[in-house]
N, C-alpha and C. Protein backbone atom coordinates (compact mmCIF):
# COMPACT_ATOMS: atom_id res chain seq x y z
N UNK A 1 -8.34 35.96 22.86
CA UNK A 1 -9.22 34.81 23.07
C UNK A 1 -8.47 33.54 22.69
N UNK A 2 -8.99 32.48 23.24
CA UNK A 2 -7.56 31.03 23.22
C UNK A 2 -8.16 30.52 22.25
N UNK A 3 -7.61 29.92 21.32
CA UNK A 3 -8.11 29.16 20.42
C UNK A 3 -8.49 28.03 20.62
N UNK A 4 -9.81 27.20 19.94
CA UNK A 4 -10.48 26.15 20.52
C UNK A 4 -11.02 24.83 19.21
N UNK A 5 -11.07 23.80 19.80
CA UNK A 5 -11.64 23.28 18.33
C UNK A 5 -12.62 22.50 19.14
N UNK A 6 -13.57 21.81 18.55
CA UNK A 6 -14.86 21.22 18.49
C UNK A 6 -14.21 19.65 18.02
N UNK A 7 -14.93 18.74 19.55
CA UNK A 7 -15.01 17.33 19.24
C UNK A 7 -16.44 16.75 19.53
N UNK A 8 -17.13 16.39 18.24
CA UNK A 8 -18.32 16.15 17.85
C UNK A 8 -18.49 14.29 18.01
N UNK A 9 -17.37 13.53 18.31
CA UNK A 9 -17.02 11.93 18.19
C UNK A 9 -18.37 11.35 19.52
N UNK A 10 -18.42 12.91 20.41
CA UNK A 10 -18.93 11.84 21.55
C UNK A 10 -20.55 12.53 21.94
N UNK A 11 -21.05 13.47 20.56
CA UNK A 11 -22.05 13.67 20.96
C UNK A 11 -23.38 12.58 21.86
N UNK A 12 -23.82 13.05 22.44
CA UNK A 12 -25.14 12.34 23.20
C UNK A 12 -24.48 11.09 23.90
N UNK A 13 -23.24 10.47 24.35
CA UNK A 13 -22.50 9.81 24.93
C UNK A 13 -23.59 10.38 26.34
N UNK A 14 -23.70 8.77 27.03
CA UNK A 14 -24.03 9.24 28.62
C UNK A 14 -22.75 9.58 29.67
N UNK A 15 -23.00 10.27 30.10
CA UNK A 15 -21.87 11.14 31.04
C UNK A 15 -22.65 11.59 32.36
N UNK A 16 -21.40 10.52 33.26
CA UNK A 16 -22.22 11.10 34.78
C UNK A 16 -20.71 11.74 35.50
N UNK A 17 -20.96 12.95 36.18
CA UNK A 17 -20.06 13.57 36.79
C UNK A 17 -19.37 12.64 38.06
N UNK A 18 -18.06 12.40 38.03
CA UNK A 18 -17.54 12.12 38.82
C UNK A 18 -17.70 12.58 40.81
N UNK A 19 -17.73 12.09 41.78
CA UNK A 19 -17.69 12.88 42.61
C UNK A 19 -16.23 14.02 42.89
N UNK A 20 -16.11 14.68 43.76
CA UNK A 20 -14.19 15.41 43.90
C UNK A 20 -14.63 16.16 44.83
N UNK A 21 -13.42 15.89 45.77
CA UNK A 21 -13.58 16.21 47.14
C UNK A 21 -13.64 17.63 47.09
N UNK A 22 -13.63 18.67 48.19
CA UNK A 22 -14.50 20.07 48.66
C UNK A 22 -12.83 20.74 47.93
N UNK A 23 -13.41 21.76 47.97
CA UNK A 23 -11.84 22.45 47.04
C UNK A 23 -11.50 22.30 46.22
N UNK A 24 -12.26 21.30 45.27
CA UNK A 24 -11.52 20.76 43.70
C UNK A 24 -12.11 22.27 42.89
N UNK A 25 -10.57 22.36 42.56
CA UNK A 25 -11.10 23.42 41.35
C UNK A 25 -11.89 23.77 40.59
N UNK A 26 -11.96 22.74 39.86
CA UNK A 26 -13.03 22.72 38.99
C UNK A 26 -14.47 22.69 38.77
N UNK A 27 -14.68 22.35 40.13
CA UNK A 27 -16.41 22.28 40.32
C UNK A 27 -16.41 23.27 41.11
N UNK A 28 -17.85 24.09 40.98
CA UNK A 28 -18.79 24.97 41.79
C UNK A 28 -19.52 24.29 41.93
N UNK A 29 -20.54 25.04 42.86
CA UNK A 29 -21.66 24.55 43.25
C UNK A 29 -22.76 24.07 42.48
N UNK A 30 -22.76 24.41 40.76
CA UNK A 30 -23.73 23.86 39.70
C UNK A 30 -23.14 22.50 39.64
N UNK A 31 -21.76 22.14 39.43
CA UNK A 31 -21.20 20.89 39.30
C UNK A 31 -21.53 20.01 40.52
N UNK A 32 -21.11 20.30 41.36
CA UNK A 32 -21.61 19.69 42.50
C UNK A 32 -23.37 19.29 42.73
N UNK A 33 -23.96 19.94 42.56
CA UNK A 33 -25.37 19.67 42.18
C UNK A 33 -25.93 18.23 41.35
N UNK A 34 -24.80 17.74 40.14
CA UNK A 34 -25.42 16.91 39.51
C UNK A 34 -24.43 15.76 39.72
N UNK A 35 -23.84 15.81 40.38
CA UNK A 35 -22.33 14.33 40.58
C UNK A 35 -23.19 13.41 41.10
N UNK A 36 -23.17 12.34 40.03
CA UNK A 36 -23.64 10.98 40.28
C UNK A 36 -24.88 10.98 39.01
N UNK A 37 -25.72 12.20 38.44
CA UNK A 37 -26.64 12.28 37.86
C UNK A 37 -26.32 11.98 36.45
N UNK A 38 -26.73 10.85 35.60
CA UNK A 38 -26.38 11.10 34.17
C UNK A 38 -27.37 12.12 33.38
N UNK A 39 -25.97 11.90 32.65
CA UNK A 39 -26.79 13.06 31.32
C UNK A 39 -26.32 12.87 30.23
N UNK A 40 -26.31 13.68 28.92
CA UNK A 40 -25.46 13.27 27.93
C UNK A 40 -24.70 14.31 27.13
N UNK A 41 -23.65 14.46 26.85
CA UNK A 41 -22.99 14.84 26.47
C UNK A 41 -23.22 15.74 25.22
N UNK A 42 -23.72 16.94 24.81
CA UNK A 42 -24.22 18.02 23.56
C UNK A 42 -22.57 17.93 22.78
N UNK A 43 -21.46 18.66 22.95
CA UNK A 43 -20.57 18.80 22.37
C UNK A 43 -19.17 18.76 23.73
N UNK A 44 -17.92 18.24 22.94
CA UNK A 44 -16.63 18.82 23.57
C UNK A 44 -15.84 19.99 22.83
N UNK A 45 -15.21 20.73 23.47
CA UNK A 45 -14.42 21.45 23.28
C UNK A 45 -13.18 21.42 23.76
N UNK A 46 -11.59 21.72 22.83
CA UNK A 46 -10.33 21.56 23.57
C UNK A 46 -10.62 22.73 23.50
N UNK A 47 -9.92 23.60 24.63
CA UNK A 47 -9.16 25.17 24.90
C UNK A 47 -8.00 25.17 25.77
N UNK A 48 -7.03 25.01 25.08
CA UNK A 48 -5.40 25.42 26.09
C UNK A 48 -5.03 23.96 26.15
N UNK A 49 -5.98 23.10 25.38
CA UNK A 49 -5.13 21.39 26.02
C UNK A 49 -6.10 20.68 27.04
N UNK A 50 -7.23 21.34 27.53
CA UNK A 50 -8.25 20.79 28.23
C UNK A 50 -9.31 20.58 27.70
N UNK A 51 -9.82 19.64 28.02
CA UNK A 51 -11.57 19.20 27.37
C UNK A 51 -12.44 19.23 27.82
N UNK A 52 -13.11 20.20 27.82
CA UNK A 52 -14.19 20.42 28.33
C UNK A 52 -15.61 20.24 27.52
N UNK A 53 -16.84 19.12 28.62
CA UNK A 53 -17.50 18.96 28.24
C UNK A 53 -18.83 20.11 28.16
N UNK A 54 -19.66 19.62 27.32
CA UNK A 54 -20.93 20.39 27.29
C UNK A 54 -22.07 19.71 28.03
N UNK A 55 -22.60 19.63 29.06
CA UNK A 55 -23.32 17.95 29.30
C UNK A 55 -24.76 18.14 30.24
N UNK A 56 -26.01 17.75 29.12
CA UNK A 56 -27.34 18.14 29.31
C UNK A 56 -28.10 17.17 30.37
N UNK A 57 -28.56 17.81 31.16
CA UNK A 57 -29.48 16.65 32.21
C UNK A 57 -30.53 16.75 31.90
N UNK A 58 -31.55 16.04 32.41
CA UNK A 58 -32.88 15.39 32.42
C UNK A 58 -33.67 16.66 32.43
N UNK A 59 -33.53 17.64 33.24
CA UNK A 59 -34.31 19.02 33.80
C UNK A 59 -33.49 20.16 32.85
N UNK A 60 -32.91 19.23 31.76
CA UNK A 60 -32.65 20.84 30.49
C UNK A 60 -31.79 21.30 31.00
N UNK A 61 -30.79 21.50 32.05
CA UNK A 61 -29.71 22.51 32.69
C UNK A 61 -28.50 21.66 31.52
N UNK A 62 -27.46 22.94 31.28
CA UNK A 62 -26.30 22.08 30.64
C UNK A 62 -25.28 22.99 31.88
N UNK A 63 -24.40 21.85 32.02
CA UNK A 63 -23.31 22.34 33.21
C UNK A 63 -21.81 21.73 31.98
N UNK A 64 -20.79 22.54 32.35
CA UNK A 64 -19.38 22.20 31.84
C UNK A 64 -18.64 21.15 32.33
N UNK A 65 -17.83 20.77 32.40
CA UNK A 65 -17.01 19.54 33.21
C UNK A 65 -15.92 19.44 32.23
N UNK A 66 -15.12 18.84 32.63
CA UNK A 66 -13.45 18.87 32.11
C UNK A 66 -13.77 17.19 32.18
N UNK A 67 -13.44 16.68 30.50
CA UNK A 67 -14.25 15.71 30.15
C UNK A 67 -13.70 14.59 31.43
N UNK A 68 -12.46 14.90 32.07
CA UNK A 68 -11.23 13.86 33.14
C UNK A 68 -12.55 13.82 33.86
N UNK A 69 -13.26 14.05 34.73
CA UNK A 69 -14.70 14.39 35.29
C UNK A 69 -15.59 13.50 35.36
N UNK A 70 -15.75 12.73 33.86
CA UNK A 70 -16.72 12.33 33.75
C UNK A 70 -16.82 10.92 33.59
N UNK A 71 -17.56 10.29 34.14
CA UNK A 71 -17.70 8.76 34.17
C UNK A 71 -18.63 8.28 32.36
N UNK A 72 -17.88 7.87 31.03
CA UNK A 72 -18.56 7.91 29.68
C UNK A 72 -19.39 6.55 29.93
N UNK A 73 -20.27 6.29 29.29
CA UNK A 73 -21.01 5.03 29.28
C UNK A 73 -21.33 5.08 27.91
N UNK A 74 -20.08 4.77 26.45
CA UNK A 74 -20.87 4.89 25.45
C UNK A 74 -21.29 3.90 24.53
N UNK A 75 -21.53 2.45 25.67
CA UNK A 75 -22.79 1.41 25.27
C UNK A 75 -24.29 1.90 25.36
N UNK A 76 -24.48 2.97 26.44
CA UNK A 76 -25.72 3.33 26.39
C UNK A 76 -26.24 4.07 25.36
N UNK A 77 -27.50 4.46 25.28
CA UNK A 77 -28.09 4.92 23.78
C UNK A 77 -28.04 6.11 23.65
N UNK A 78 -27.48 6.28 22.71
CA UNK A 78 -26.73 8.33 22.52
C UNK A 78 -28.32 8.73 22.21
N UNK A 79 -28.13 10.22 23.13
CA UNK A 79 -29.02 11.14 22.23
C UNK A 79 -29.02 12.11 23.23
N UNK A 80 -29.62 13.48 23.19
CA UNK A 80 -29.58 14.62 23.83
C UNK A 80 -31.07 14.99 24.09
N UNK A 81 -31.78 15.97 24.98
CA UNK A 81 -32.81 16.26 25.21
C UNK A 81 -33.25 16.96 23.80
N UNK A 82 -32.79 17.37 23.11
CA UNK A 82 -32.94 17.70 21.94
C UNK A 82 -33.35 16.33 21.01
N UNK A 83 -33.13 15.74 20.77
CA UNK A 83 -33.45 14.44 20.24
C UNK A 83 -34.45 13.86 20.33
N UNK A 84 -34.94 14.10 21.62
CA UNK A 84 -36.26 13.13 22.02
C UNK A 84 -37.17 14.13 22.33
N UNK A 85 -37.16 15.42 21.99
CA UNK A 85 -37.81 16.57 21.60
C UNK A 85 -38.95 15.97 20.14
N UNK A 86 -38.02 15.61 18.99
CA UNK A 86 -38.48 15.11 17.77
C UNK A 86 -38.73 16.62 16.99
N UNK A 87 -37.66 17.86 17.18
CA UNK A 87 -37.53 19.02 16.61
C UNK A 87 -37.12 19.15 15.31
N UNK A 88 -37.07 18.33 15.31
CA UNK A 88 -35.82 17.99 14.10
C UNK A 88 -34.34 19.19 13.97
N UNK A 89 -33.82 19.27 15.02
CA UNK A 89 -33.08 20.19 15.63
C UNK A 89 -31.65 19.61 15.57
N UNK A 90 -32.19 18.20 15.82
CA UNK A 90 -30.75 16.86 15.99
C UNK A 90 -29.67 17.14 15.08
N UNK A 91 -28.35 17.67 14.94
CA UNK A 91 -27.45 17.59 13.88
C UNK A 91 -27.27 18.91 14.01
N UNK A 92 -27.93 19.83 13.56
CA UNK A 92 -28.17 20.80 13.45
C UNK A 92 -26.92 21.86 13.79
N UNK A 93 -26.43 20.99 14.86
CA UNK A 93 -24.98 22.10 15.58
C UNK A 93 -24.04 21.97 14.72
């Protein structure tokens, strides 16, 4: 198993998926589904030198993205669907 570490700097950051033309590696058809849609960012992870995001939409789905992917907006107001839950769940990871 590859070893991985946890970057917590950009939790709840808004993150909208880039578009990428038909054949891009990296997206399937879940990725493709939300390009253009913001959401915000739960956690990153490096594995092998890549960053891959964790990144929650409006309708609760979390999809991956390779953070290069993602359009950050982090003037907008951090927080995760978890957050505005009021679970007290926030931190918690």
């Amino acid at each position: 198993m590859a070893a991985h570490r946890h970057q917590s700097s950009l939790r709840g950051v808004r993150a909208t998926p880039k578009s990428k033309p038909e054949g891009y590696p990296s997206y399937g058809p879940m990725n493709r589904r939300y390009v253009g849609m913001p959401g915000h960012i739960h956690e990153v992870v490096e594995i092998e030198g890549k960053r891959l995001a964790k990144v929650g939409f409006d309708d609760r789905k979390i999809v991956y993205y390779l953070l290069d992917d993602l359009e950050l907006d982090e003037s907008a107001q951090r927080g995760t669907f978890h957050d505005r839950e009021g679970s007290g769940a926030a931190g918690a990871e």
